[in-house]
C-alpha atoms as a PDB file:
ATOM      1  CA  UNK A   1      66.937  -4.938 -36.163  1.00  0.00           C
ATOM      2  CA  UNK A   2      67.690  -2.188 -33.314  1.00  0.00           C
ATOM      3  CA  UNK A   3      70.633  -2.795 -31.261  1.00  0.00           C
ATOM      4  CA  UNK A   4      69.724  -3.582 -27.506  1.00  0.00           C
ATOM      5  CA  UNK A   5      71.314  -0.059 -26.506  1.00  0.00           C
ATOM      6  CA  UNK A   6      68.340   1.482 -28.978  1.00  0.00           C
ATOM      7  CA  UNK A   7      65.538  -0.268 -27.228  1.00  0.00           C
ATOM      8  CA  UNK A   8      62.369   1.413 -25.786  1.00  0.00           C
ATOM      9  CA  UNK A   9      62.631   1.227 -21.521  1.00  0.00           C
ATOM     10  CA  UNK A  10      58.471   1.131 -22.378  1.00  0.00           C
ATOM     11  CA  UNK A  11      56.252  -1.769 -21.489  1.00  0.00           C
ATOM     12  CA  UNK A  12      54.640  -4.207 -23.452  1.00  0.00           C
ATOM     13  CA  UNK A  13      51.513  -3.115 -24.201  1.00  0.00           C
ATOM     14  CA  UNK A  14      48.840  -5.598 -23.132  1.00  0.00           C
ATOM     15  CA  UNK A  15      45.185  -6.063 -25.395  1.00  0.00           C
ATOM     16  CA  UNK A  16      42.881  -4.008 -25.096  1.00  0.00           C
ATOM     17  CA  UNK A  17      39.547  -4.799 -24.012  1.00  0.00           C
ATOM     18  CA  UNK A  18      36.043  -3.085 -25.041  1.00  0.00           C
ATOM     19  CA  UNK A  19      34.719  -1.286 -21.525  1.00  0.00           C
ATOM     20  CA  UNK A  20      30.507  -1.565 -21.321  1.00  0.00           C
ATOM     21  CA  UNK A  21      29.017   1.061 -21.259  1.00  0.00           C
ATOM     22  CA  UNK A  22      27.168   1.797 -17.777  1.00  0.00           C
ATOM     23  CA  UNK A  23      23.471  -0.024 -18.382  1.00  0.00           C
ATOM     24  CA  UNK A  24      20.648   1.819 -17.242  1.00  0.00           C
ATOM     25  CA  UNK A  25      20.023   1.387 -13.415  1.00  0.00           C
ATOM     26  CA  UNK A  26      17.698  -1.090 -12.343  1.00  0.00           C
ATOM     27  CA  UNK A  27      14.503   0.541 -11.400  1.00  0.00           C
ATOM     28  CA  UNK A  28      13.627   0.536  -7.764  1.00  0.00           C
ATOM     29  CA  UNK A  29      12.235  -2.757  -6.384  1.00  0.00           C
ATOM     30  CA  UNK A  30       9.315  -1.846  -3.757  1.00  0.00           C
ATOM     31  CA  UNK A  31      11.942  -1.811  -0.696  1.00  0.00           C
ATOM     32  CA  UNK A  32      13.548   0.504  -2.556  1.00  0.00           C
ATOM     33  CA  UNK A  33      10.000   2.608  -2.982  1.00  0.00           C
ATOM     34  CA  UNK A  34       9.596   2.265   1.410  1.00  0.00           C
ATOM     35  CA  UNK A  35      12.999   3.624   1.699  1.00  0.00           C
ATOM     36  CA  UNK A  36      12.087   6.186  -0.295  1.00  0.00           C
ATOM     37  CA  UNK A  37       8.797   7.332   1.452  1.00  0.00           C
ATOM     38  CA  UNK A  38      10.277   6.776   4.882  1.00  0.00           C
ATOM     39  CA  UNK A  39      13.294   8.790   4.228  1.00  0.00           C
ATOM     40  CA  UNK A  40      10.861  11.201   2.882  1.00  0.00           C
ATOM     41  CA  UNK A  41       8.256  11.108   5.573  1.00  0.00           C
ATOM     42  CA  UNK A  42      10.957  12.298   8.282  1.00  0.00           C
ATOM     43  CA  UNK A  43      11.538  15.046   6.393  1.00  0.00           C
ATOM     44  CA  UNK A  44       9.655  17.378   8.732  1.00  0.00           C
ATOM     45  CA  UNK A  45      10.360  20.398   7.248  1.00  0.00           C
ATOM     46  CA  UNK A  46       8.965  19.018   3.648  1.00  0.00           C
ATOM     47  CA  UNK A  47       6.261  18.242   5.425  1.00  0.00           C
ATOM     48  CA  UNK A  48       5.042  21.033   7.124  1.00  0.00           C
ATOM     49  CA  UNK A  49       5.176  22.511   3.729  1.00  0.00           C
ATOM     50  CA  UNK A  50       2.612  20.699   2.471  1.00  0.00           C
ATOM     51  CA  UNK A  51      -0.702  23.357   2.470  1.00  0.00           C
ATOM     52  CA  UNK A  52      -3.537  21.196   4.215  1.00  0.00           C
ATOM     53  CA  UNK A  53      -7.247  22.123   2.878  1.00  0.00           C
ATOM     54  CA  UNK A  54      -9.846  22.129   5.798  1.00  0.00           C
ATOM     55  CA  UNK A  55     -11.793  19.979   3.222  1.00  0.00           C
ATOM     56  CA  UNK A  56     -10.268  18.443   0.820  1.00  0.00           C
ATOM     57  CA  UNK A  57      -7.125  16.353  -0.077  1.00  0.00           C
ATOM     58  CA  UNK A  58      -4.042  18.508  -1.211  1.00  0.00           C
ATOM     59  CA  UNK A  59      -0.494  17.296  -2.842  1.00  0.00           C
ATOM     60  CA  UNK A  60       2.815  17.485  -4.162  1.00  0.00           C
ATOM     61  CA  UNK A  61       4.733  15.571  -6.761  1.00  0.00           C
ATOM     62  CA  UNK A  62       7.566  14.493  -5.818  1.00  0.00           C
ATOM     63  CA  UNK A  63      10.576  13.224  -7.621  1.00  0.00           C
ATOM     64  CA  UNK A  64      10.853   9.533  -6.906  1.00  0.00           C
ATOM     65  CA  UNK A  65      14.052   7.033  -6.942  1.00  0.00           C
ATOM     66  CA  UNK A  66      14.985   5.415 -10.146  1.00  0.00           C
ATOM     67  CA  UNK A  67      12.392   7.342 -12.548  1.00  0.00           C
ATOM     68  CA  UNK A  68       9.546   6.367 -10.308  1.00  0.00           C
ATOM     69  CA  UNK A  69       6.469   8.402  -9.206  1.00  0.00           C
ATOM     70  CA  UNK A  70       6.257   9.995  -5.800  1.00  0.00           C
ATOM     71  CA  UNK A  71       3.530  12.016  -4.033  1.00  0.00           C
ATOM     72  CA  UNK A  72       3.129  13.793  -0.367  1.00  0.00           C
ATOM     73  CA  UNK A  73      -0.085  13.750   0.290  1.00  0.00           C
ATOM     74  CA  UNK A  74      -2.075  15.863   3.111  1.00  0.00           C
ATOM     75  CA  UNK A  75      -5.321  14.285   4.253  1.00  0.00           C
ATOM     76  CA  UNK A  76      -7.986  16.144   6.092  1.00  0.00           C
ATOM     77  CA  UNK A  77     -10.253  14.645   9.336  1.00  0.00           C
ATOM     78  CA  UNK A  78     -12.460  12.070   7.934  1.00  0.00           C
ATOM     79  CA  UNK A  79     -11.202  11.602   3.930  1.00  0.00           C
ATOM     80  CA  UNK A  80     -10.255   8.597   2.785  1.00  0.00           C
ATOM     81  CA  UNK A  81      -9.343   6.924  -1.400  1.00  0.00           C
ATOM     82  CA  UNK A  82     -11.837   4.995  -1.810  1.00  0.00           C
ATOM     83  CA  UNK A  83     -11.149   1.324  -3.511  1.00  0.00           C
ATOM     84  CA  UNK A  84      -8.543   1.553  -6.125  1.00  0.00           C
ATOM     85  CA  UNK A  85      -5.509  -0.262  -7.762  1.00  0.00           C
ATOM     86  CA  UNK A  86      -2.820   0.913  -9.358  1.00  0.00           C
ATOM     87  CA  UNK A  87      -2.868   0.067 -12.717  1.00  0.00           C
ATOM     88  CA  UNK A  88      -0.139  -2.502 -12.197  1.00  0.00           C
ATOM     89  CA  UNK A  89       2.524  -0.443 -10.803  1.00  0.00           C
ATOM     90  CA  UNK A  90       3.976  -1.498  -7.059  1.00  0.00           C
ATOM     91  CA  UNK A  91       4.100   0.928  -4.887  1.00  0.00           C
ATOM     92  CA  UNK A  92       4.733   2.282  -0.906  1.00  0.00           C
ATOM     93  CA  UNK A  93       3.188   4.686   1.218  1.00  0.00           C
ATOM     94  CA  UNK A  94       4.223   5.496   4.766  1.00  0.00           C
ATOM     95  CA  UNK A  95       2.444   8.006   7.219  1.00  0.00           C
ATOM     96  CA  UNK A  96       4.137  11.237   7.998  1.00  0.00           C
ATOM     97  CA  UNK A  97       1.828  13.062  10.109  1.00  0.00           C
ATOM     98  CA  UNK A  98      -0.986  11.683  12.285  1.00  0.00           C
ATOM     99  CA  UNK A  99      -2.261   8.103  11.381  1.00  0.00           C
ATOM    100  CA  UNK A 100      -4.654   6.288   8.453  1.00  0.00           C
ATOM    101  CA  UNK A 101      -6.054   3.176   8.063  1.00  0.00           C
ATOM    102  CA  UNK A 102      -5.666   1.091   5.172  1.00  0.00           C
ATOM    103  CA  UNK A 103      -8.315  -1.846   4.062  1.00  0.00           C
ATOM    104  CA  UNK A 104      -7.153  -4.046   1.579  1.00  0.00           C
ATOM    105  CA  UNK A 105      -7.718  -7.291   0.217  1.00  0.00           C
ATOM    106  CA  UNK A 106      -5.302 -10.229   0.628  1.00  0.00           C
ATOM    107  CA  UNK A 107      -6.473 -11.854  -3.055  1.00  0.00           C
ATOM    108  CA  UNK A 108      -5.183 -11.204  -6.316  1.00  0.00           C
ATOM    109  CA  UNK A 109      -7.904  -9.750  -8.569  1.00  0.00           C
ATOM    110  CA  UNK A 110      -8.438 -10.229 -12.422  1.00  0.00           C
ATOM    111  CA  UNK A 111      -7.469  -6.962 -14.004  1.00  0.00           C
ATOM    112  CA  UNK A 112      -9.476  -7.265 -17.220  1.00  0.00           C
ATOM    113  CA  UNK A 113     -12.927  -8.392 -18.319  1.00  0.00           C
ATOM    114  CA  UNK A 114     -15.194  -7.885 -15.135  1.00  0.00           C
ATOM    115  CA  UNK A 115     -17.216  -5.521 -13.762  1.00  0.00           C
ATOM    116  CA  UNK A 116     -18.475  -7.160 -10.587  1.00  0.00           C
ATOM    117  CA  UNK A 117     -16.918  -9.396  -8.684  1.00  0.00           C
ATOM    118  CA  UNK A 118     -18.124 -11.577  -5.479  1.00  0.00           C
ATOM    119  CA  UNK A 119     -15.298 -11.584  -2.995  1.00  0.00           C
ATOM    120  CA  UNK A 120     -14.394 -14.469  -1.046  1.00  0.00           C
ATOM    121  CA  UNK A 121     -15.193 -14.337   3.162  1.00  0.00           C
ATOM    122  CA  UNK A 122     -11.713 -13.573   5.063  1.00  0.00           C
ATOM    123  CA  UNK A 123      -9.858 -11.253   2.057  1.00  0.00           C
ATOM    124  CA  UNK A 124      -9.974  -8.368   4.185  1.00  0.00           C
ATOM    125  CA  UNK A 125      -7.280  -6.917   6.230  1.00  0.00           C
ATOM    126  CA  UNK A 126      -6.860  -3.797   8.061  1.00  0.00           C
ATOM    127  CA  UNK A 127      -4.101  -2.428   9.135  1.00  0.00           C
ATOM    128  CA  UNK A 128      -3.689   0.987  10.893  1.00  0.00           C
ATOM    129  CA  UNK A 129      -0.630   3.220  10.076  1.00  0.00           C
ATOM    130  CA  UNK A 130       0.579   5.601  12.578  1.00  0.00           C
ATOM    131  CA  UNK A 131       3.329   8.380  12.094  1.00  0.00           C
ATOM    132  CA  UNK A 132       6.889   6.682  10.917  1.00  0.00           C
ATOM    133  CA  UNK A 133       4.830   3.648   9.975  1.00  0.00           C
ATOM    134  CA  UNK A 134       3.953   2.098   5.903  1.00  0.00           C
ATOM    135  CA  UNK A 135       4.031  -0.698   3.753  1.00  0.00           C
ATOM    136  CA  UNK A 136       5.028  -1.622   0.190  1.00  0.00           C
ATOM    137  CA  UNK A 137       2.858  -3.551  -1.842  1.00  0.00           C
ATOM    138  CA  UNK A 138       2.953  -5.527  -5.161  1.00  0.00           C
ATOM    139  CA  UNK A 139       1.384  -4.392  -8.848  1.00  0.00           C
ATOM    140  CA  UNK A 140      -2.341  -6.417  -7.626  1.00  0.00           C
ATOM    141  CA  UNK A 141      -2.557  -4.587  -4.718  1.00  0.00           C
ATOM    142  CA  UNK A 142      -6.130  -3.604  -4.021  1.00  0.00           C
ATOM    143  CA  UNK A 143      -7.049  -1.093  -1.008  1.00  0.00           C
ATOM    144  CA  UNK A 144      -8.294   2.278   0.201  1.00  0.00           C
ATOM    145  CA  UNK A 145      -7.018   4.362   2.738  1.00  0.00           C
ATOM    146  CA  UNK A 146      -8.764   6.519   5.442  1.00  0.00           C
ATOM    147  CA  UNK A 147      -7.906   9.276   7.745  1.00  0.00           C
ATOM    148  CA  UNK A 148     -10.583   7.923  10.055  1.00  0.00           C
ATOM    149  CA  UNK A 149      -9.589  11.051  13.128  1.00  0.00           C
ATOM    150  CA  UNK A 150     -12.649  13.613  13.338  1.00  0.00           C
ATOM    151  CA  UNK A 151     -10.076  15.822  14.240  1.00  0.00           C
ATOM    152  CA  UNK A 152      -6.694  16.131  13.025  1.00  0.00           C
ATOM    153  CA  UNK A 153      -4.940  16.157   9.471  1.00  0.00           C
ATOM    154  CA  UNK A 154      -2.910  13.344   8.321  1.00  0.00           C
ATOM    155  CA  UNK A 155       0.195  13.265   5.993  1.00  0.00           C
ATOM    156  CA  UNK A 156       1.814  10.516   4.147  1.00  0.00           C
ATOM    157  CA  UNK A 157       4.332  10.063   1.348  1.00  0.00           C
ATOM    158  CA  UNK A 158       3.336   7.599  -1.636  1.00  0.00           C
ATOM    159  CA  UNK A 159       5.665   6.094  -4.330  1.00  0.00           C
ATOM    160  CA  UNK A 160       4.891   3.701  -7.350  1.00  0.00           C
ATOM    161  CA  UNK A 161       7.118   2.044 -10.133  1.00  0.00           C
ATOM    162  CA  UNK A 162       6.401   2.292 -12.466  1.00  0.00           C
ATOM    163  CA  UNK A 163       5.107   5.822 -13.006  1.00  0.00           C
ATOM    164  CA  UNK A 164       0.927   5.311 -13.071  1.00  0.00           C
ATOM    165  CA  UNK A 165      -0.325   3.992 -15.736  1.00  0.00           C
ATOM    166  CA  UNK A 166      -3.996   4.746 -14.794  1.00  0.00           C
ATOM    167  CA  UNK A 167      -5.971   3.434 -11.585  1.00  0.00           C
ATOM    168  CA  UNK A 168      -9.117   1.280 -11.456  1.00  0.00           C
ATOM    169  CA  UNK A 169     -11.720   2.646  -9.117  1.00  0.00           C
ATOM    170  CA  UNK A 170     -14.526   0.538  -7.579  1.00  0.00           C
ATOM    171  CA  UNK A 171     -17.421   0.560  -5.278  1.00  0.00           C
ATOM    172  CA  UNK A 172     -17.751  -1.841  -2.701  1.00  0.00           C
ATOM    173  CA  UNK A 173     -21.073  -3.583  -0.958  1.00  0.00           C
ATOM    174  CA  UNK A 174     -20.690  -6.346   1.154  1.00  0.00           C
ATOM    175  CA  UNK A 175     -18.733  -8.877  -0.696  1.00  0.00           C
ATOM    176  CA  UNK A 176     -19.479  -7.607  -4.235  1.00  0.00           C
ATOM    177  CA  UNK A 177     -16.454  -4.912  -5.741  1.00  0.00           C
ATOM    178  CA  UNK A 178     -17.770  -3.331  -8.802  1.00  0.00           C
ATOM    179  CA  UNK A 179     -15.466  -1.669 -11.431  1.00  0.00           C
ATOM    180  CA  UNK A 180     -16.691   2.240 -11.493  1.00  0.00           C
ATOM    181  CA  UNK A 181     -14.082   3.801 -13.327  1.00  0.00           C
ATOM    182  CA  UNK A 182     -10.733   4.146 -14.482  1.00  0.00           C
ATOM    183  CA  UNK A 183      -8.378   7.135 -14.531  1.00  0.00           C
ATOM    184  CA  UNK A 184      -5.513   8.210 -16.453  1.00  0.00           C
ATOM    185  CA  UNK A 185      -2.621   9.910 -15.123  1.00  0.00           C
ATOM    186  CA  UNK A 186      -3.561  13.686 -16.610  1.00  0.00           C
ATOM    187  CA  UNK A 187      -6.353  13.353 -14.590  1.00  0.00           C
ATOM    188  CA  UNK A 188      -4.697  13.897 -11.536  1.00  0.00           C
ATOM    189  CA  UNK A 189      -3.120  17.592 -11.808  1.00  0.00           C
END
């Protein structure tokens, strides 16, 4: 047995205890996604980078929070989506530069087995979205947006989470949506 003059001045030395390892973040919820795109919307001089066709839509992928998918979009006088989804991804879009509309539908649609649906009476909404203005939507959201000005270009910044998985597109009469296509991801450049 040491003698108390040979003792160690050292501490005892408590258990040890296994550290986690860092999980993987949590993806962005769709605040998170608005953040994003208005952050990135008053980021004029991204912006006016953006090259804006006369005629047709132009873009740039961006590089979204959390692994998501992001997009600056430039839309010219009178253009507009058409009705789409988003494969089940939720997403956000806010306007950058000059104003859209968006027309949506306030039901949840099935997202297999049809191909033409009648559509109840009060499921549309419209709501217009100047500069500095957007919304974030859920993985059912339904809608198509429109640069309705004769005149002027419009910019806005998308994101989704997760990335696109494909989009449904449809044509719309009256009440009746009708399934028209869907598109995968390398289909869009």
């Amino acid at each position: 047995m040491p003698s108390p003059s040979s003792a160690s001045s050292a501490s005892p030395v408590a258990p040890t205890r296994p550290v986690a390892e860092p999980g993987p973040a949590a993806p962005p919820t769709e605040a998170d996604l608005l953040d994003f795109a208005r952050r990135t919307a008053a980021d004029t001089e991204l912006v006016a980078s953006l090259p804006l066709d006369p005629e047709d839509r132009t873009w740039l992928r961006l590089e979204g929070p959390g692994g998501s998918e992001a997009w600056l979009i430039g839309w010219p006088p009178g253009t507009g989506t058409g009705w789409h989804d988003h494969g089940g991804s939720h997403g956000a879009l806010v306007t950058a530069a000059g104003e859209l509309m968006e027309q949506s539908l306030a039901a949840r649609l099935p997202t297999e087995g049809w191909k033409t649906l009648e559509l109840a009476d009060g499921v549309d909404r419209e709501r217009p979205l100047p500069a500095g203005r957007g919304r974030a939507f859920g993985p059912h959201h339904v809608h198509e947006v429109l640069n309705t000005s004769t005149t002027r270009h419009a910019v806005s910044v998308h994101a989704y989470y997760p990335p696109l998985p494909l989009m449904r597109r449809y044509s719309r009469t009256g009440q009746v949506l009708r399934l028209e296509q869907v598109e995968q991801p390398e289909e869009w450049g």
